[in-house]
C-alpha atoms as a PDB file:
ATOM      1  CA  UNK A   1       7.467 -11.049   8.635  1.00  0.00           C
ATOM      2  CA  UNK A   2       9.036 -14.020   6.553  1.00  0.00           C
ATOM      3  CA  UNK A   3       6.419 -15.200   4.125  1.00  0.00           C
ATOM      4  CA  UNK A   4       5.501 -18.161   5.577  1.00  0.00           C
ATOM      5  CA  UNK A   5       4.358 -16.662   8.615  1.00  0.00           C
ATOM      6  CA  UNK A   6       2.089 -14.600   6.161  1.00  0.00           C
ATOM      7  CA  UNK A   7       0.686 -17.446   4.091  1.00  0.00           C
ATOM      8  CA  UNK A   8      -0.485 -19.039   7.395  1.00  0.00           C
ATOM      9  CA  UNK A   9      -2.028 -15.645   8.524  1.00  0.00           C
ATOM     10  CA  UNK A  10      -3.959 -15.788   5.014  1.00  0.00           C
ATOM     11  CA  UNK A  11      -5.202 -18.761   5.106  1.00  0.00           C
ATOM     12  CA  UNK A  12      -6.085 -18.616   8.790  1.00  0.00           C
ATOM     13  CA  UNK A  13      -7.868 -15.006   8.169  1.00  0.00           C
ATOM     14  CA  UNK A  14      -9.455 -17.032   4.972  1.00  0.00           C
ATOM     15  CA  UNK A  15     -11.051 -19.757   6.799  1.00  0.00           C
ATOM     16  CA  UNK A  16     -12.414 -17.292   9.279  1.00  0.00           C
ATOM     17  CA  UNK A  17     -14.075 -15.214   6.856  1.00  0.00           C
ATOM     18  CA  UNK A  18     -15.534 -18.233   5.428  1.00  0.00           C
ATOM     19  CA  UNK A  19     -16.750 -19.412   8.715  1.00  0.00           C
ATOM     20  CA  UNK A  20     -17.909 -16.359   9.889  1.00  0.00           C
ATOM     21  CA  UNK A  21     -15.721 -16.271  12.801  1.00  0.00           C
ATOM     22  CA  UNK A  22     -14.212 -12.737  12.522  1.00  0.00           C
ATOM     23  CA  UNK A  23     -13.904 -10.465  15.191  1.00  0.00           C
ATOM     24  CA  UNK A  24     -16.426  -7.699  13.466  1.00  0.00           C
ATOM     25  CA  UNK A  25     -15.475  -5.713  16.076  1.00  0.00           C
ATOM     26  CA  UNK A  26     -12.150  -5.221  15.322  1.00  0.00           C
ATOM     27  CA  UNK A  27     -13.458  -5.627  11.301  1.00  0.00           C
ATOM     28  CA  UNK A  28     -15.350  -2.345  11.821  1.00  0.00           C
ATOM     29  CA  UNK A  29     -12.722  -0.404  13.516  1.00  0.00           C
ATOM     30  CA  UNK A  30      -9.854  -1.189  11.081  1.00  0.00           C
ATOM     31  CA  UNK A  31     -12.820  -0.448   8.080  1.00  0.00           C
ATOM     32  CA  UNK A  32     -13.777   2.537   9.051  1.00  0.00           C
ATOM     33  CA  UNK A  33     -10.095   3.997   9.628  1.00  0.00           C
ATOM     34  CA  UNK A  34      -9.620   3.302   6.466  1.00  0.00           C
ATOM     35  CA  UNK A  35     -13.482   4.101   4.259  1.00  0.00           C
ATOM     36  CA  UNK A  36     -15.709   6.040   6.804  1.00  0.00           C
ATOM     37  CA  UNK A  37     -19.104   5.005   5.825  1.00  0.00           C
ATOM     38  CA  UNK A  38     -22.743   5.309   7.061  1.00  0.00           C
ATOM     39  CA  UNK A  39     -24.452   1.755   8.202  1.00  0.00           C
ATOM     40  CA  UNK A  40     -21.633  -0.079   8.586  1.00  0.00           C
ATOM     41  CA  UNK A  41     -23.108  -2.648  10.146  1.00  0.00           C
ATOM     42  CA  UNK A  42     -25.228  -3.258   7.806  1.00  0.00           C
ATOM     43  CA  UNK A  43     -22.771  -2.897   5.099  1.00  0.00           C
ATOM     44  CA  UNK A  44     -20.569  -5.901   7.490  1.00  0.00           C
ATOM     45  CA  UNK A  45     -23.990  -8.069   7.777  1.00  0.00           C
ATOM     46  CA  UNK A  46     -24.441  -8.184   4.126  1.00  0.00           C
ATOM     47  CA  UNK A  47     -20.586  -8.898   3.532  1.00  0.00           C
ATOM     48  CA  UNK A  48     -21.104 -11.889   5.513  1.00  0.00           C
ATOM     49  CA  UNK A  49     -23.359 -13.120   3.518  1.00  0.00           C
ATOM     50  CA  UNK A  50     -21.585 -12.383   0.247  1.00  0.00           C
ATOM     51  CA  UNK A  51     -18.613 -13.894   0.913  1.00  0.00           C
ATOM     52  CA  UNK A  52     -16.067 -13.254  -1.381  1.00  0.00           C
ATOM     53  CA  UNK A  53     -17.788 -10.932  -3.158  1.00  0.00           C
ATOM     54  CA  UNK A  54     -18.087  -7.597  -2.663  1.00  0.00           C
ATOM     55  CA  UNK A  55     -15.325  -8.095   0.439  1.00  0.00           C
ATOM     56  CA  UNK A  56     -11.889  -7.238  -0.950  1.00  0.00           C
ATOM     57  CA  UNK A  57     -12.004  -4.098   0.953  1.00  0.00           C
ATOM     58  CA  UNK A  58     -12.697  -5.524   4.290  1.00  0.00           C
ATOM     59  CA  UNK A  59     -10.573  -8.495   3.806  1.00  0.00           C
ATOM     60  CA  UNK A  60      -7.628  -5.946   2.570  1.00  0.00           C
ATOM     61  CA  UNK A  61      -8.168  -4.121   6.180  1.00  0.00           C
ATOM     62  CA  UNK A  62      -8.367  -7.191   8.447  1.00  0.00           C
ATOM     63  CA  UNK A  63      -5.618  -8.547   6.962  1.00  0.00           C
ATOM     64  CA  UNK A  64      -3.311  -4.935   7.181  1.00  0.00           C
ATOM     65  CA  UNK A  65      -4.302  -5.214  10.910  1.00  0.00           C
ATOM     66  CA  UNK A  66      -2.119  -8.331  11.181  1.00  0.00           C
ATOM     67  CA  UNK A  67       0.123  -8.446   8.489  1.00  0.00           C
ATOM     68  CA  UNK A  68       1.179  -4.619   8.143  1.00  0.00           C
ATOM     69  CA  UNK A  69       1.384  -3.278   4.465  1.00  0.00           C
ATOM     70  CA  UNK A  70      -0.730  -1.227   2.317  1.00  0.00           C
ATOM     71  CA  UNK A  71      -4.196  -1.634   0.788  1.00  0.00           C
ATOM     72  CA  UNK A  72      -4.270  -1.085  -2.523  1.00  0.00           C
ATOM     73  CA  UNK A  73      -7.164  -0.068  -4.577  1.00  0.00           C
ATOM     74  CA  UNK A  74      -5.865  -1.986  -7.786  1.00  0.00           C
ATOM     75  CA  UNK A  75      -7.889  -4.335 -10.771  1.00  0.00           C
ATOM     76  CA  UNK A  76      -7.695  -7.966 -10.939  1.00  0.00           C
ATOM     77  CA  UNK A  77      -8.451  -8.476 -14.820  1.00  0.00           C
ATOM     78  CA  UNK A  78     -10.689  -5.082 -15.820  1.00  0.00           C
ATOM     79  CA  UNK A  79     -12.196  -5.472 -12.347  1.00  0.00           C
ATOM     80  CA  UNK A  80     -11.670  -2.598  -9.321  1.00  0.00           C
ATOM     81  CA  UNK A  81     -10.050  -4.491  -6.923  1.00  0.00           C
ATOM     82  CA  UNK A  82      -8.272  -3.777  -3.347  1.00  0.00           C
ATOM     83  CA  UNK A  83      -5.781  -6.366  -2.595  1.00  0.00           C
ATOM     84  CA  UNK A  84      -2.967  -5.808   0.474  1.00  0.00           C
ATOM     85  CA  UNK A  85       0.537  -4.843  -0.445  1.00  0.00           C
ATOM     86  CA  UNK A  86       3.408  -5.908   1.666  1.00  0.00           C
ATOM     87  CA  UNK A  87       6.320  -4.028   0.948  1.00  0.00           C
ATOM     88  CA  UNK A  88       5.830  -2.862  -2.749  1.00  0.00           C
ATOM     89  CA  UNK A  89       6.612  -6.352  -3.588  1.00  0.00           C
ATOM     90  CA  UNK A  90       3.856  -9.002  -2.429  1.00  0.00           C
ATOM     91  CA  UNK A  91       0.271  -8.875  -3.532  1.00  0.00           C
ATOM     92  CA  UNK A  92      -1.866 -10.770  -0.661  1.00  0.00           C
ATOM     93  CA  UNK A  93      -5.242 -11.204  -1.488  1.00  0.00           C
ATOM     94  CA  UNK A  94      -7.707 -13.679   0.117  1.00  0.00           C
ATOM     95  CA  UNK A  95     -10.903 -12.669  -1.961  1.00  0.00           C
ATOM     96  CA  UNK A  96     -10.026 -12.938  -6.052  1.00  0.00           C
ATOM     97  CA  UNK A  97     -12.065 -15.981  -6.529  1.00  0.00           C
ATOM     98  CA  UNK A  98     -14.401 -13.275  -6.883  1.00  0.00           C
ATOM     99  CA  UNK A  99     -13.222 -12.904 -10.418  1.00  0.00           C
ATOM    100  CA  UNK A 100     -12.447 -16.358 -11.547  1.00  0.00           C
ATOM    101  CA  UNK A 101      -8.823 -16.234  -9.982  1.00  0.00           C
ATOM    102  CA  UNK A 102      -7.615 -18.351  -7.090  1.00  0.00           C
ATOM    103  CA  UNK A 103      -9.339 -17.884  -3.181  1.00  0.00           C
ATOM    104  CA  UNK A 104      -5.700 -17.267  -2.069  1.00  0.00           C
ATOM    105  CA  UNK A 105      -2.529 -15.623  -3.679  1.00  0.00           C
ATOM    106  CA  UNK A 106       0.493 -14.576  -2.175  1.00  0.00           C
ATOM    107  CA  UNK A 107       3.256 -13.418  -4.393  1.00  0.00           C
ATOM    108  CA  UNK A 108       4.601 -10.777  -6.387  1.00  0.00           C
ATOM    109  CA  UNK A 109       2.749  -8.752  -8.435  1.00  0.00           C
ATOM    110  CA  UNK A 110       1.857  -9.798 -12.025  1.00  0.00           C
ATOM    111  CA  UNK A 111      -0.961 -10.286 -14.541  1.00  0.00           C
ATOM    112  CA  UNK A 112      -4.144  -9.912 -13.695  1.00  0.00           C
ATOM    113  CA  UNK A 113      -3.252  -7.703 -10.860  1.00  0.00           C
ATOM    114  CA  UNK A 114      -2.529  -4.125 -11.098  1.00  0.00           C
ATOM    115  CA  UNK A 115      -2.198  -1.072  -9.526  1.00  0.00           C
END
């Protein structure tokens, strides 16, 4: 997918977190393929309140379902953070203005990300 294409998908996947216009469906089937956890809807319910915070996870997951890649469990600064990973070379992440950093960054990655 040429990177355009995946900056629109960002901030389209963005605006619907914000807006609270996900498909939780879908959000809880992708989540729990990837972090099998008890109450999960009311782990999603509280996300949607919280939004960004506390939602790297599920944003990393919803966005692998349409973008491909890998979620990483990484750091932004000294913070655990889980970011998606498109070809060991992009870092997307809709959610580290959780932190301080920007509400969207696609690129490669580089201080304060790591894995």
């Amino acid at each position: 997918m040429k990177l355009v294409e995946v900056n629109k998908k960002a901030f389209i996947i963005r605006n619907d977190f914000e807006k609270n216009k996900i498909n939780y469906t879908l959000l809880k089937k992708e989540y729990m393929k990837y972090n099998k956890i008890k109450g999960i809807h009311r782990f999603i319910k509280k996300s949607k309140i919280l939004f960004p915070k506390l939602n790297c996870g599920l944003a990393s997951v919803y966005l692998k379902h349409f973008l491909g890649g890998e979620v990483i469990k990484g750091k932004y600064k000294k913070q655990d953070h889980t970011f998606l990973f498109l070809g060991n070379k992009i870092v997307v992440d809709i959610t580290a203005d959780q932190y301080g950093g920007p509400k969207i960054y696609i690129g490669p990655i580089k201080e304060p990300w790591s894995v």
